[in-house]
N, C-alpha and C. Protein backbone atom coordinates (compact mmCIF):
# COMPACT_ATOMS: atom_id res chain seq x y z
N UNK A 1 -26.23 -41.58 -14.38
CA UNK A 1 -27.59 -41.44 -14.87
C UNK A 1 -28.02 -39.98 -14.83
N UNK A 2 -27.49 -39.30 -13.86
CA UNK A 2 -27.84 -37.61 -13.42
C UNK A 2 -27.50 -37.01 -14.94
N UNK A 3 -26.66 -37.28 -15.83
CA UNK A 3 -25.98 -36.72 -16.67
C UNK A 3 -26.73 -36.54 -17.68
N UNK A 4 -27.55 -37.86 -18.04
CA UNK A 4 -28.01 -38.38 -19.45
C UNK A 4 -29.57 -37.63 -18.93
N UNK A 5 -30.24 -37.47 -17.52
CA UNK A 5 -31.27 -36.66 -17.04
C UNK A 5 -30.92 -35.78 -17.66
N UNK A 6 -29.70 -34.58 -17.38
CA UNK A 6 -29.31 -33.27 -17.62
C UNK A 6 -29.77 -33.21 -19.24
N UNK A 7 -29.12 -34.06 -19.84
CA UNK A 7 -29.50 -33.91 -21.46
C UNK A 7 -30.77 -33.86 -21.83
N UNK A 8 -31.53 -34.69 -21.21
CA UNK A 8 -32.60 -34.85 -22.00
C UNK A 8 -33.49 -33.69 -21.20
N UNK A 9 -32.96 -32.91 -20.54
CA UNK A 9 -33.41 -31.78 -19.70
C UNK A 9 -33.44 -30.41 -20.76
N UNK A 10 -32.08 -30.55 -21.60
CA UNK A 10 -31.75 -29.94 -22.28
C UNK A 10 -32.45 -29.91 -23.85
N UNK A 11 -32.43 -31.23 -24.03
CA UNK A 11 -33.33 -31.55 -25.02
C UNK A 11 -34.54 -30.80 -25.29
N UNK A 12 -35.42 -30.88 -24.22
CA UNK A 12 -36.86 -30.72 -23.61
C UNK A 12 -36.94 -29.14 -24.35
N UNK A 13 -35.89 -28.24 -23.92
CA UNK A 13 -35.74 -27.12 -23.44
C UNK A 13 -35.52 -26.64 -25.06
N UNK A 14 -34.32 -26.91 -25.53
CA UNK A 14 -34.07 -26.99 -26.91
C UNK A 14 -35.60 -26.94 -27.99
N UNK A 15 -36.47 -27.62 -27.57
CA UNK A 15 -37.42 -28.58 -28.54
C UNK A 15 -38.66 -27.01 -27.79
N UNK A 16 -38.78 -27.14 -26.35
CA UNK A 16 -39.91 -25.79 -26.74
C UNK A 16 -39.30 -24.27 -26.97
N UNK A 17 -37.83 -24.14 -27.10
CA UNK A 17 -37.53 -22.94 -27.74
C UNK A 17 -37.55 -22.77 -28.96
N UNK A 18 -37.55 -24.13 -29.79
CA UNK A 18 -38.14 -23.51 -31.26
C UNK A 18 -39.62 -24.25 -32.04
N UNK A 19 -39.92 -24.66 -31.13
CA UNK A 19 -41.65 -24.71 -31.14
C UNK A 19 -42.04 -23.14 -30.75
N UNK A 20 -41.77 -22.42 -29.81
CA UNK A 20 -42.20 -20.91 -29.12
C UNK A 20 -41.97 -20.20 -30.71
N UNK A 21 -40.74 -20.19 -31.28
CA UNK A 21 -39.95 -19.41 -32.18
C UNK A 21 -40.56 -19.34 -33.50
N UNK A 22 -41.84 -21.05 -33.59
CA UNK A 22 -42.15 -20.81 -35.09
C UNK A 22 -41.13 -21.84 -35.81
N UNK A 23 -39.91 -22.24 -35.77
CA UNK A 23 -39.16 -22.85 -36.84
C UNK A 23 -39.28 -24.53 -36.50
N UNK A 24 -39.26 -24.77 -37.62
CA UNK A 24 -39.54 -26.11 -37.50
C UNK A 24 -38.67 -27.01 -37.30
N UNK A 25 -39.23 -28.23 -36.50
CA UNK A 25 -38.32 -29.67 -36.17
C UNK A 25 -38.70 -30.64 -37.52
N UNK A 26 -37.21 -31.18 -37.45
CA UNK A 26 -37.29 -32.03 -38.80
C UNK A 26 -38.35 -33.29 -38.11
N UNK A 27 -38.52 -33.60 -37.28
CA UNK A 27 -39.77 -34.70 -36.93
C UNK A 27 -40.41 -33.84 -35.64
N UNK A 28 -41.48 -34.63 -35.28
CA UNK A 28 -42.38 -33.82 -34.43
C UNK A 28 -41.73 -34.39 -33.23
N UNK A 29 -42.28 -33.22 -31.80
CA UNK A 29 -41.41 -33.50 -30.82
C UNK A 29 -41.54 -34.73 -29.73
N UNK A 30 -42.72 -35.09 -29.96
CA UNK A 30 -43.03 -36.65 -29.69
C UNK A 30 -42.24 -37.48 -30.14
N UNK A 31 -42.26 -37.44 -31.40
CA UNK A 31 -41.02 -38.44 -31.90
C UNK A 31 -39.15 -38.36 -31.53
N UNK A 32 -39.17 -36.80 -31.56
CA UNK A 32 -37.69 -36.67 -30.88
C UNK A 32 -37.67 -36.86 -29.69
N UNK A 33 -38.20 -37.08 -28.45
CA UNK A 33 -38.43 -37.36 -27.31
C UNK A 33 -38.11 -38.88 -27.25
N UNK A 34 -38.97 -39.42 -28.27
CA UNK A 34 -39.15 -40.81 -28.19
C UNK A 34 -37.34 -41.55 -28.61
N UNK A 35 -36.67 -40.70 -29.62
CA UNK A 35 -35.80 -40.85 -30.08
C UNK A 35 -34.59 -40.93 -29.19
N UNK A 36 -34.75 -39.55 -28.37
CA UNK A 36 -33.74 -39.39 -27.37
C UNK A 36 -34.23 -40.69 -26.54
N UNK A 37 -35.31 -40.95 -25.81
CA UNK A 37 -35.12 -42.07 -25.04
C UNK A 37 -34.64 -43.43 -25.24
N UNK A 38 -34.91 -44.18 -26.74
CA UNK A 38 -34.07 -45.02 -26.96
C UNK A 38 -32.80 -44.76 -26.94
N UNK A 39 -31.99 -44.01 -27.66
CA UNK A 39 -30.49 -43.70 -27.52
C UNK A 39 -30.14 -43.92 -26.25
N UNK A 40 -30.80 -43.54 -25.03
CA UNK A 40 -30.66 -43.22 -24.08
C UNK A 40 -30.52 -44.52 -23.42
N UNK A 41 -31.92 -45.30 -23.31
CA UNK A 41 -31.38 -46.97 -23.39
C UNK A 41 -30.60 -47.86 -24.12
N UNK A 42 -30.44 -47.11 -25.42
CA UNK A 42 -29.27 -48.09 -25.83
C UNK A 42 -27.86 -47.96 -25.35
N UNK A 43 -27.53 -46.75 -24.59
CA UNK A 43 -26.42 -46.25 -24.13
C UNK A 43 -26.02 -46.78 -23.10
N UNK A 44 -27.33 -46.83 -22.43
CA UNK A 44 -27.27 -47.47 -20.66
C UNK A 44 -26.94 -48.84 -21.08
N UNK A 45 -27.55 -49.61 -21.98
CA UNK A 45 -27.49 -50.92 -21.81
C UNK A 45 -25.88 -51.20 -22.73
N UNK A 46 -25.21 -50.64 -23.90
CA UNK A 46 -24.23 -51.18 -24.12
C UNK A 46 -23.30 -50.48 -22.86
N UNK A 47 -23.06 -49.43 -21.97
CA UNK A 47 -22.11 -48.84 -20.85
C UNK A 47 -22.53 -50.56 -19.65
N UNK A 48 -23.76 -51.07 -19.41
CA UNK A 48 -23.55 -52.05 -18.62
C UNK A 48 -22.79 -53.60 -19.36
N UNK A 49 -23.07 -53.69 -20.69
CA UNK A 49 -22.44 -54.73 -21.53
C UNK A 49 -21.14 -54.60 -21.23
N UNK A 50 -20.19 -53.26 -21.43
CA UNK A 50 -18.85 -53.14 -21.72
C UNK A 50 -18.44 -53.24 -20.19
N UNK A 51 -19.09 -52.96 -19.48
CA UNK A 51 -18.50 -52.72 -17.69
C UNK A 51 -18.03 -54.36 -17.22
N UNK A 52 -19.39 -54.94 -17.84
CA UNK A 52 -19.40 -56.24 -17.38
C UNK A 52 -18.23 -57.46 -18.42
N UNK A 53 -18.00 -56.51 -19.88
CA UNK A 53 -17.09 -57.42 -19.84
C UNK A 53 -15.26 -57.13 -19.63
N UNK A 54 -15.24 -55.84 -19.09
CA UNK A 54 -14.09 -55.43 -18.69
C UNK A 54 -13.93 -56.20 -17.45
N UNK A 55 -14.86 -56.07 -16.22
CA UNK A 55 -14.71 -56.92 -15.29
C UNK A 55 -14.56 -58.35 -15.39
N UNK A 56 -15.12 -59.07 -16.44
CA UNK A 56 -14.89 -60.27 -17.05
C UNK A 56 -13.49 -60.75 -17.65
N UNK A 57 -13.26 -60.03 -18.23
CA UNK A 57 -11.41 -60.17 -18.97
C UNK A 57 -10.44 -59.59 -17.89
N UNK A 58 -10.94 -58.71 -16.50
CA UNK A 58 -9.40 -58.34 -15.68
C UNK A 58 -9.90 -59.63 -14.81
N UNK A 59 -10.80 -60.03 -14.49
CA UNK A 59 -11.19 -61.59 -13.44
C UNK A 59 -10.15 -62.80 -14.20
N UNK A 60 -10.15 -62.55 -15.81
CA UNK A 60 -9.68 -63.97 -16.58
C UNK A 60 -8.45 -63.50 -16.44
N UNK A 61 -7.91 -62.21 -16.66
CA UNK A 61 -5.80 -62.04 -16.21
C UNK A 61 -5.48 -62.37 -15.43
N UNK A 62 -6.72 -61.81 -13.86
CA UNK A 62 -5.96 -62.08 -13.03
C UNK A 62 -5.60 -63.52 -12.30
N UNK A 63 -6.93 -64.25 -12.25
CA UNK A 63 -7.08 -65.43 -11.88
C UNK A 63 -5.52 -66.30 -11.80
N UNK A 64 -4.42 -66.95 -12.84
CA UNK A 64 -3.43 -67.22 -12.82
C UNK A 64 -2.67 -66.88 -11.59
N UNK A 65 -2.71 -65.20 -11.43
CA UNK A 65 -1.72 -64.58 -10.58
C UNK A 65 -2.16 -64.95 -9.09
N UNK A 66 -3.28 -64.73 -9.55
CA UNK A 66 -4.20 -65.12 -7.98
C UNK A 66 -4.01 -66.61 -7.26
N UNK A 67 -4.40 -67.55 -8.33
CA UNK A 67 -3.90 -68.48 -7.71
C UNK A 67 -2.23 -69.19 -7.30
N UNK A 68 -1.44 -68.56 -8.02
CA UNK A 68 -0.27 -68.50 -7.09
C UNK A 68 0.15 -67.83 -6.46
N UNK A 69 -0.80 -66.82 -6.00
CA UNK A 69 -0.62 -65.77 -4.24
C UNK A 69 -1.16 -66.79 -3.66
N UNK A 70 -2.02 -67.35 -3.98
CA UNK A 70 -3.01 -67.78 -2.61
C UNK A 70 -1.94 -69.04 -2.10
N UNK A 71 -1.40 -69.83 -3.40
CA UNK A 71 -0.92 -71.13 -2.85
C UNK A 71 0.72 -70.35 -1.88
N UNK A 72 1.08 -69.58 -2.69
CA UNK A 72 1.80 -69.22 -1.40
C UNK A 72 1.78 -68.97 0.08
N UNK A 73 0.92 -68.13 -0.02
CA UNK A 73 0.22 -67.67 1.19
C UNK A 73 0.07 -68.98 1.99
N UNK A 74 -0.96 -69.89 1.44
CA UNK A 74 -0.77 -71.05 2.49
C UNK A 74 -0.05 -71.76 2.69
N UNK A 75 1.34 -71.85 2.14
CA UNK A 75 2.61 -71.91 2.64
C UNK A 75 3.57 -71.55 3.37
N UNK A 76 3.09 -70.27 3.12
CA UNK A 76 3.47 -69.24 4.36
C UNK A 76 3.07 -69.51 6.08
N UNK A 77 1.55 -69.62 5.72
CA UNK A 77 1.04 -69.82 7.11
C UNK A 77 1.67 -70.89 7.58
N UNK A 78 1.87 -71.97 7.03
CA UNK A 78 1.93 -73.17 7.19
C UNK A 78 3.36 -73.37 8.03
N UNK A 79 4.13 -72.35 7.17
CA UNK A 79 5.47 -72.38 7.97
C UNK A 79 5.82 -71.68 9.05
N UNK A 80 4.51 -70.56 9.10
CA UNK A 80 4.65 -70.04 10.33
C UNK A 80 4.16 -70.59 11.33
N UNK A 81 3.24 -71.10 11.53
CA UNK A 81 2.96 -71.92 12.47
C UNK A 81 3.79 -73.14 12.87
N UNK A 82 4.22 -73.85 12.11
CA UNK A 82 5.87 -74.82 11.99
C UNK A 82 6.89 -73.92 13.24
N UNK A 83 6.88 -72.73 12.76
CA UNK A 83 7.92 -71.67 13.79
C UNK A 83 7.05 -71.05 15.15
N UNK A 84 6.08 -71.06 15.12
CA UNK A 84 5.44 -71.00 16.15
C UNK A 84 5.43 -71.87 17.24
N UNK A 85 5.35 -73.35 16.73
CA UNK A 85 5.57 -74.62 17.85
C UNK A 85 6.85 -74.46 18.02
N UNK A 86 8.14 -74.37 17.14
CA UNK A 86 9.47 -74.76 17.47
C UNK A 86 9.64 -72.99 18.44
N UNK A 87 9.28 -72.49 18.33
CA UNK A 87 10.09 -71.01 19.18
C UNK A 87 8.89 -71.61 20.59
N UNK A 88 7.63 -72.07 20.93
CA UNK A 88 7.30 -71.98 22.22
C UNK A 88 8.13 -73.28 23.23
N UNK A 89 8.22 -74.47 21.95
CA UNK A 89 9.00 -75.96 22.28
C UNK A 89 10.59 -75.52 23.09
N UNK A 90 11.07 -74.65 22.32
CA UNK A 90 12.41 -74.00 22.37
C UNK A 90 12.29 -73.10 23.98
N UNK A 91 11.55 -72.42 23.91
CA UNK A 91 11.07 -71.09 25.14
C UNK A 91 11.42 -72.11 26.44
N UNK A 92 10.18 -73.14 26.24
CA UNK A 92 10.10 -74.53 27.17
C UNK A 92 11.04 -74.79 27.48
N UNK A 93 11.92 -75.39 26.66
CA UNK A 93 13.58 -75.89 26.98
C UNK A 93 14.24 -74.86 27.84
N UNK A 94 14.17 -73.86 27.34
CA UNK A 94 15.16 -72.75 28.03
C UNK A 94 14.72 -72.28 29.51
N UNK A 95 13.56 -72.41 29.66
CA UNK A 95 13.13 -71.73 31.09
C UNK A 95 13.17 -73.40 31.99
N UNK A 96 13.34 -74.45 31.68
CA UNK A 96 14.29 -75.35 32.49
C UNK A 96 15.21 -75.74 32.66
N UNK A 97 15.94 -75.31 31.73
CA UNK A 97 17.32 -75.49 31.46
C UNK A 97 17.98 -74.10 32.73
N UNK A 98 17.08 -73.12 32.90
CA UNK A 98 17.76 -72.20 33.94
C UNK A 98 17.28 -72.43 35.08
N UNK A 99 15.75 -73.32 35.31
CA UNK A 99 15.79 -73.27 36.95
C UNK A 99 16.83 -74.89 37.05
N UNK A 100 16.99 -75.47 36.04
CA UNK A 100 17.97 -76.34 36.85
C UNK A 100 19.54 -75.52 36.91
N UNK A 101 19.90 -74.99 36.56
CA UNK A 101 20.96 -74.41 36.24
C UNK A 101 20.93 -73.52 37.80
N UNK A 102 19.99 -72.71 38.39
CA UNK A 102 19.39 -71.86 39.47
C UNK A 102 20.12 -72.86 40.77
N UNK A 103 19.10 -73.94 40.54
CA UNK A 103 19.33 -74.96 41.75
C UNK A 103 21.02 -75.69 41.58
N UNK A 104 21.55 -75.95 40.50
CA UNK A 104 22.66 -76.64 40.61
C UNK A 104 23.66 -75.46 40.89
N UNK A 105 23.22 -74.53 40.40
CA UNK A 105 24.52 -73.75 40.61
C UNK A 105 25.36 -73.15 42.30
N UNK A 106 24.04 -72.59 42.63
CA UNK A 106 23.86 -72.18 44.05
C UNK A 106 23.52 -73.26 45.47
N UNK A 107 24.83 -73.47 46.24
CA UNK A 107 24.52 -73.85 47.05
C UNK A 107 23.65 -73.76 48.20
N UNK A 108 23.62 -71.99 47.89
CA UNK A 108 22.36 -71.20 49.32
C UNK A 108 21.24 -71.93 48.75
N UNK A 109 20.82 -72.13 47.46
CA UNK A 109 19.52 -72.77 46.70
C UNK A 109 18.82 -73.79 47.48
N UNK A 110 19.62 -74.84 47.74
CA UNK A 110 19.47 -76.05 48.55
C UNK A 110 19.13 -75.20 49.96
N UNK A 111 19.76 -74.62 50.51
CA UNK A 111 19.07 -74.20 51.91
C UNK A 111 17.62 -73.40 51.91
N UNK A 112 17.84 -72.32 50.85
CA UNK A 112 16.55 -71.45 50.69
C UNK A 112 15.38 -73.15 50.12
N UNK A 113 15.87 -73.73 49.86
CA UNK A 113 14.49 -74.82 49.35
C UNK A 113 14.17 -75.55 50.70
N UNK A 114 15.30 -75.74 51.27
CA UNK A 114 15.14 -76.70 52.67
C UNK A 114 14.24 -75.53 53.45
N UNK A 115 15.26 -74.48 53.78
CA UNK A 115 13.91 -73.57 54.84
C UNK A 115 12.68 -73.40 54.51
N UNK A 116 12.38 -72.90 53.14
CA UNK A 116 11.02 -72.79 52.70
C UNK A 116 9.99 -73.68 53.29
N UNK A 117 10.67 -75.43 53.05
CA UNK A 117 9.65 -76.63 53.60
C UNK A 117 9.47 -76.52 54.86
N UNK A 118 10.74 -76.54 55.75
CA UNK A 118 10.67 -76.27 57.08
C UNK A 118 9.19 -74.94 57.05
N UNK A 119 9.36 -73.62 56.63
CA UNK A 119 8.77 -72.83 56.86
C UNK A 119 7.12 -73.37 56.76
N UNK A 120 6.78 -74.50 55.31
CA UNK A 120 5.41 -74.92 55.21
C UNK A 120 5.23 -75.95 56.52
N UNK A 121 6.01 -76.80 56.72
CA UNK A 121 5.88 -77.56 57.64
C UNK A 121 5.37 -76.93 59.59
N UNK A 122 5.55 -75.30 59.66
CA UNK A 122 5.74 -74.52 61.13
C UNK A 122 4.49 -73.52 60.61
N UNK A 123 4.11 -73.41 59.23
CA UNK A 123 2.67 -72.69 58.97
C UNK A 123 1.73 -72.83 60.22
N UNK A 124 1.40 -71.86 60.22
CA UNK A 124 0.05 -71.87 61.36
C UNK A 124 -0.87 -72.28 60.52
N UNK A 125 -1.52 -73.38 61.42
CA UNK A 125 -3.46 -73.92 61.18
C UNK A 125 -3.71 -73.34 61.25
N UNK A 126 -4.59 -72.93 60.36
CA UNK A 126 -6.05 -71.90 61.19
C UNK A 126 -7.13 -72.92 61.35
N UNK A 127 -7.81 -72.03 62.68
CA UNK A 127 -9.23 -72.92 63.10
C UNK A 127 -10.06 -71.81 63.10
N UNK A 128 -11.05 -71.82 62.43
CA UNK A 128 -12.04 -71.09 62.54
C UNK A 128 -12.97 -70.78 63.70
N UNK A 129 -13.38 -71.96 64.84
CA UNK A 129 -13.70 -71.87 66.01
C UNK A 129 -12.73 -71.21 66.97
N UNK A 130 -11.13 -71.25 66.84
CA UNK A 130 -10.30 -70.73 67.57
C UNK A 130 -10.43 -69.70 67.96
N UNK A 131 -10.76 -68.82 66.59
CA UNK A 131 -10.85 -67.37 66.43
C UNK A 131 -12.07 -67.07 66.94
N UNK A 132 -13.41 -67.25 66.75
CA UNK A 132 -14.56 -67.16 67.21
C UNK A 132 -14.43 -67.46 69.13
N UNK A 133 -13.63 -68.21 69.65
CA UNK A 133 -13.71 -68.46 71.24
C UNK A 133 -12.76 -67.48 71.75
N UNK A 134 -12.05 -66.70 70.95
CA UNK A 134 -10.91 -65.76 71.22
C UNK A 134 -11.47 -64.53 71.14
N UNK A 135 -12.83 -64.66 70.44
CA UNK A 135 -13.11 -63.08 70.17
C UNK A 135 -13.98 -63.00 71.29
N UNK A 136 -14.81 -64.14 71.48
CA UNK A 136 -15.65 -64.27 72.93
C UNK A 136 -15.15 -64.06 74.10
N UNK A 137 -13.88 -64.28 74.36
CA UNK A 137 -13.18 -64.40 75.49
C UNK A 137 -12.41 -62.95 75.47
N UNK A 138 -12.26 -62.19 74.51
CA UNK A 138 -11.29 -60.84 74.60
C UNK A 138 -12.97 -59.46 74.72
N UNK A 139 -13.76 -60.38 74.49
CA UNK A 139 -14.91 -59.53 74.36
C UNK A 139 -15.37 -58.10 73.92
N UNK A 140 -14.58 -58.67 72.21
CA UNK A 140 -14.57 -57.50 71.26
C UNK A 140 -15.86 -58.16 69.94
N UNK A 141 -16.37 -57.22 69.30
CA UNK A 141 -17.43 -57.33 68.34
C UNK A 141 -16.61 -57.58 67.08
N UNK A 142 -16.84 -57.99 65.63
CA UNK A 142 -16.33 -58.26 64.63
C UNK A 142 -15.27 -57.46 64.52
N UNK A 143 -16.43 -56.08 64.33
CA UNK A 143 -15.08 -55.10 64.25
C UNK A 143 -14.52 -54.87 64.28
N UNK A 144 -14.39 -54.77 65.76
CA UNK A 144 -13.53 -54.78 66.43
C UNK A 144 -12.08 -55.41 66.39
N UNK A 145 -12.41 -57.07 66.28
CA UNK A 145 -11.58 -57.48 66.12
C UNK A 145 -10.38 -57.77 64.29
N UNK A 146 -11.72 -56.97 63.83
CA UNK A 146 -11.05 -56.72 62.55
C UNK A 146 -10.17 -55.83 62.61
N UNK A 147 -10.19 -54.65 63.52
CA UNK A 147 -9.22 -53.78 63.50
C UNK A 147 -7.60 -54.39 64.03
N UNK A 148 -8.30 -55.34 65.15
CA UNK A 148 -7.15 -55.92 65.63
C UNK A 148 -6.26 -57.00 64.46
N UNK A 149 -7.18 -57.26 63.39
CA UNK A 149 -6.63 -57.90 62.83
C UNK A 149 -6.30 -57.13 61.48
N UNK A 150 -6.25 -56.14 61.28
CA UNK A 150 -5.89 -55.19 60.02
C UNK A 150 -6.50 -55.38 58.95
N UNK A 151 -7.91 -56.33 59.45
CA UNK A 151 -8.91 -56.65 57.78
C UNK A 151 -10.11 -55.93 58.04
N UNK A 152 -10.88 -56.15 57.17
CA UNK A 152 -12.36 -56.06 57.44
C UNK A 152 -13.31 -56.90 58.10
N UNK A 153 -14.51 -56.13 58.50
CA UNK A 153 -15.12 -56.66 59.64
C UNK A 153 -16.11 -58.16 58.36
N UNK A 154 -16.22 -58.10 57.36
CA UNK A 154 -16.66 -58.89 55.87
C UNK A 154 -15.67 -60.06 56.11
N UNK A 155 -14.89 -59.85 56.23
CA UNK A 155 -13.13 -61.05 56.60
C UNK A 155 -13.17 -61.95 57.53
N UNK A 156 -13.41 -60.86 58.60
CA UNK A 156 -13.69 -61.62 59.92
C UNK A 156 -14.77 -62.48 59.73
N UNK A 157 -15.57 -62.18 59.63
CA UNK A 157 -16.91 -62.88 59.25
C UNK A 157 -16.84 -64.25 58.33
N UNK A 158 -16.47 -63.76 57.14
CA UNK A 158 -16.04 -65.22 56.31
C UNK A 158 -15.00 -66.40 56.89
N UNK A 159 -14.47 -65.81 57.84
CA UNK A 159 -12.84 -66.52 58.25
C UNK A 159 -13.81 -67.02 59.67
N UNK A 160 -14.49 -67.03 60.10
CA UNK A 160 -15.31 -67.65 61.41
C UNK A 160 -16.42 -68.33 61.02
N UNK A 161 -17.00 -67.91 59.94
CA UNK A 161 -17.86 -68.95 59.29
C UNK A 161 -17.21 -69.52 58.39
N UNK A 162 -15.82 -70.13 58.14
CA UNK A 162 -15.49 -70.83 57.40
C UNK A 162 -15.67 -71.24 56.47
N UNK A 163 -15.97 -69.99 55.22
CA UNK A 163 -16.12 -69.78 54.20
C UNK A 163 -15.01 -69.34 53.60
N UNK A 164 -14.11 -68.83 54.00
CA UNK A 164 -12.97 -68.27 53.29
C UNK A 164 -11.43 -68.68 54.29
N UNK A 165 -10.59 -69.26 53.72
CA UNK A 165 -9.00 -69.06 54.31
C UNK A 165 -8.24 -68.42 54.38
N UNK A 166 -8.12 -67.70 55.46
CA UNK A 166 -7.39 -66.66 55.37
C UNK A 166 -5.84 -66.60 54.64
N UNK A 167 -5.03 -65.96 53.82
CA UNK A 167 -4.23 -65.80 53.47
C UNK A 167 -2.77 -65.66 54.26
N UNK A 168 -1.49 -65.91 54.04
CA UNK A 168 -0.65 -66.79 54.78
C UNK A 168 -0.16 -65.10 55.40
N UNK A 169 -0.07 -64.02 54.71
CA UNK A 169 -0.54 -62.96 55.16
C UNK A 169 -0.71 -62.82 57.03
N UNK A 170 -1.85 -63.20 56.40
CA UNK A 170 -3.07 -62.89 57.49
C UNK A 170 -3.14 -63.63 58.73
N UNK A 171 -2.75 -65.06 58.71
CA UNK A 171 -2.24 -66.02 59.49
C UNK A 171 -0.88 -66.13 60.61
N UNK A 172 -0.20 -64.82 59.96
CA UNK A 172 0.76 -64.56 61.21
C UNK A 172 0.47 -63.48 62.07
N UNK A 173 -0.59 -62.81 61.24
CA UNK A 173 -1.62 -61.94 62.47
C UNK A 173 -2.67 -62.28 63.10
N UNK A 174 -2.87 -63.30 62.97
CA UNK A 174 -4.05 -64.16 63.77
C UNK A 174 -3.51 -64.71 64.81
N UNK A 175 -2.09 -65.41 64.37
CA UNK A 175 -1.55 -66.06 65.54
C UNK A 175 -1.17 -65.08 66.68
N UNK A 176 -0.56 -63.83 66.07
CA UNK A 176 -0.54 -62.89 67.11
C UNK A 176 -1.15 -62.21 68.26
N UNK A 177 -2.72 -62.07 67.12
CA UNK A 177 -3.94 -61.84 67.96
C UNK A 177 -4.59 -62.66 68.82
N UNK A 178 -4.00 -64.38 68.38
CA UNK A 178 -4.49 -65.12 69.37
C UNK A 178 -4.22 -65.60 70.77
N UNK A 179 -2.24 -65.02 70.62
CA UNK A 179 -1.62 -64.82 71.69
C UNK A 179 -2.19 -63.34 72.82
N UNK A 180 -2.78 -62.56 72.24
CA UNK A 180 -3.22 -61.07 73.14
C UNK A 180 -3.96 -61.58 74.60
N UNK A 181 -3.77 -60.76 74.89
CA UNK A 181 -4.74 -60.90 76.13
C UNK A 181 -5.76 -60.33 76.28
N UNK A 182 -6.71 -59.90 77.46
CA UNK A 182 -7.54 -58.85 77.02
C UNK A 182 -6.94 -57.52 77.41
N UNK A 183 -6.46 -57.12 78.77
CA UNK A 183 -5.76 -55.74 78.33
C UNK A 183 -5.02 -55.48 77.07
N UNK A 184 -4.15 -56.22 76.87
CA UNK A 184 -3.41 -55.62 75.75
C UNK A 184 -4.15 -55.26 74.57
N UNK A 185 -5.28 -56.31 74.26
CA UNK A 185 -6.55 -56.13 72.98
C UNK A 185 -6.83 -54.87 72.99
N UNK A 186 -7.90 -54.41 74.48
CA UNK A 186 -8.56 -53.44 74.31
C UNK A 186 -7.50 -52.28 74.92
N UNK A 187 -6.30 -52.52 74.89
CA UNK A 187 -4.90 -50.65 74.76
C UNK A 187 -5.19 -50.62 73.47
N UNK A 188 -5.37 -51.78 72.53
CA UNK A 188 -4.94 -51.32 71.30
C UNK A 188 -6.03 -51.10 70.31
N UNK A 189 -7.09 -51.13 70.61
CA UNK A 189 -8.73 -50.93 70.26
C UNK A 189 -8.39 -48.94 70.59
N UNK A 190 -8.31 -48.97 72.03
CA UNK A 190 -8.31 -47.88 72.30
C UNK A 190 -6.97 -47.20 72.84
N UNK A 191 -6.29 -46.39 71.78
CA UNK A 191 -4.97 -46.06 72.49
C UNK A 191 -5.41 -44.58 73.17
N UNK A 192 -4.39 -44.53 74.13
CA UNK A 192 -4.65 -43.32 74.96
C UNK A 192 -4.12 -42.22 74.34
């Protein structure tokens, strides 16, 4: 549109340099004004006619092509997803096919499975009051006994109000700490 402005910019310009000059316009400049502006709409309006039917006739070529991309395409997906179930179905198979393979192969297997149970079966309980009559009796403050226990004094706290279980971790240092005495507690609160 800037373009067809420029012209009729030019026009304008054209029309009072020979009005200034004296020589005459074959029609008056009202009328050439008026003239240029129809042209001007008739230009605009057949440039939107022809736009719209170029976009109209490459929509009617392409359409055909289009619709046999698309039906491919969802054939495509279709089969990929087909390969999607069979490669995770497949994955499945294979990661049991090796822990049985793990266990049949190795005889230590059978023992490392037997000790393990043994090992759940010799787990230390925890009692939450245990710990609380142990800390009373060694007559150390949370903290304190958090240090003894390598956690935080937040830990201690949750693990005596029996809000939280301590971790299997943590449970072979409890049992430890529950074996202490009080000298030995407070050497190790305070080393020399």
């Amino acid at each position: 549109m800037s373009r067809w402005v420029d012209w009729v910019d030019w026009v304008d310009w054209v029309v009072m340099v020979r009005e200034s000059s004296g020589n005459e316009m074959p029609f008056g400049c009202s009328e050439w004004r008026e003239w240029v502006s129809r042209t001007i709409a008739l230009m605009n309006t057949f440039s939107n006619a022809f736009r719209a039917e170029v976009i109209r006739m490459a929509r009617k070529e392409l359409k055909p092509e289009l619709q046999g991309m698309r039906k491919a395409i969802t054939g495509h997906r279709s089969e990929i997803a087909a390969l999607k179930r069979e490669v995770k179905a497949l994955t499945a198979q294979l990661k049991a096919t090796q822990r049985q393979v793990k266990v049949a192969d190795t005889p230590k297997a059978h023992a490392v499975a037997e000790e393990a149970a043994s090992k759940k079966s010799r787990q230390i309980q925890f009692n939450a009051q245990a710990l609380v009559e142990k800390r009373a009796a060694l007559g150390v403050t949370q903290k304190q006994m958090a240090q003894l226990l390598g956690a935080s004094s937040l830990s201690v706290y949750k693990w005596e109000s029996g809000q939280v279980h301590p971790r299997a971790a943590q449970l072979k240092r409890i049992a430890e700490v529950l074996t202490l005495g009080k000298r030995k507690a407070l050497a190790l609160l305070h080393p020399q």
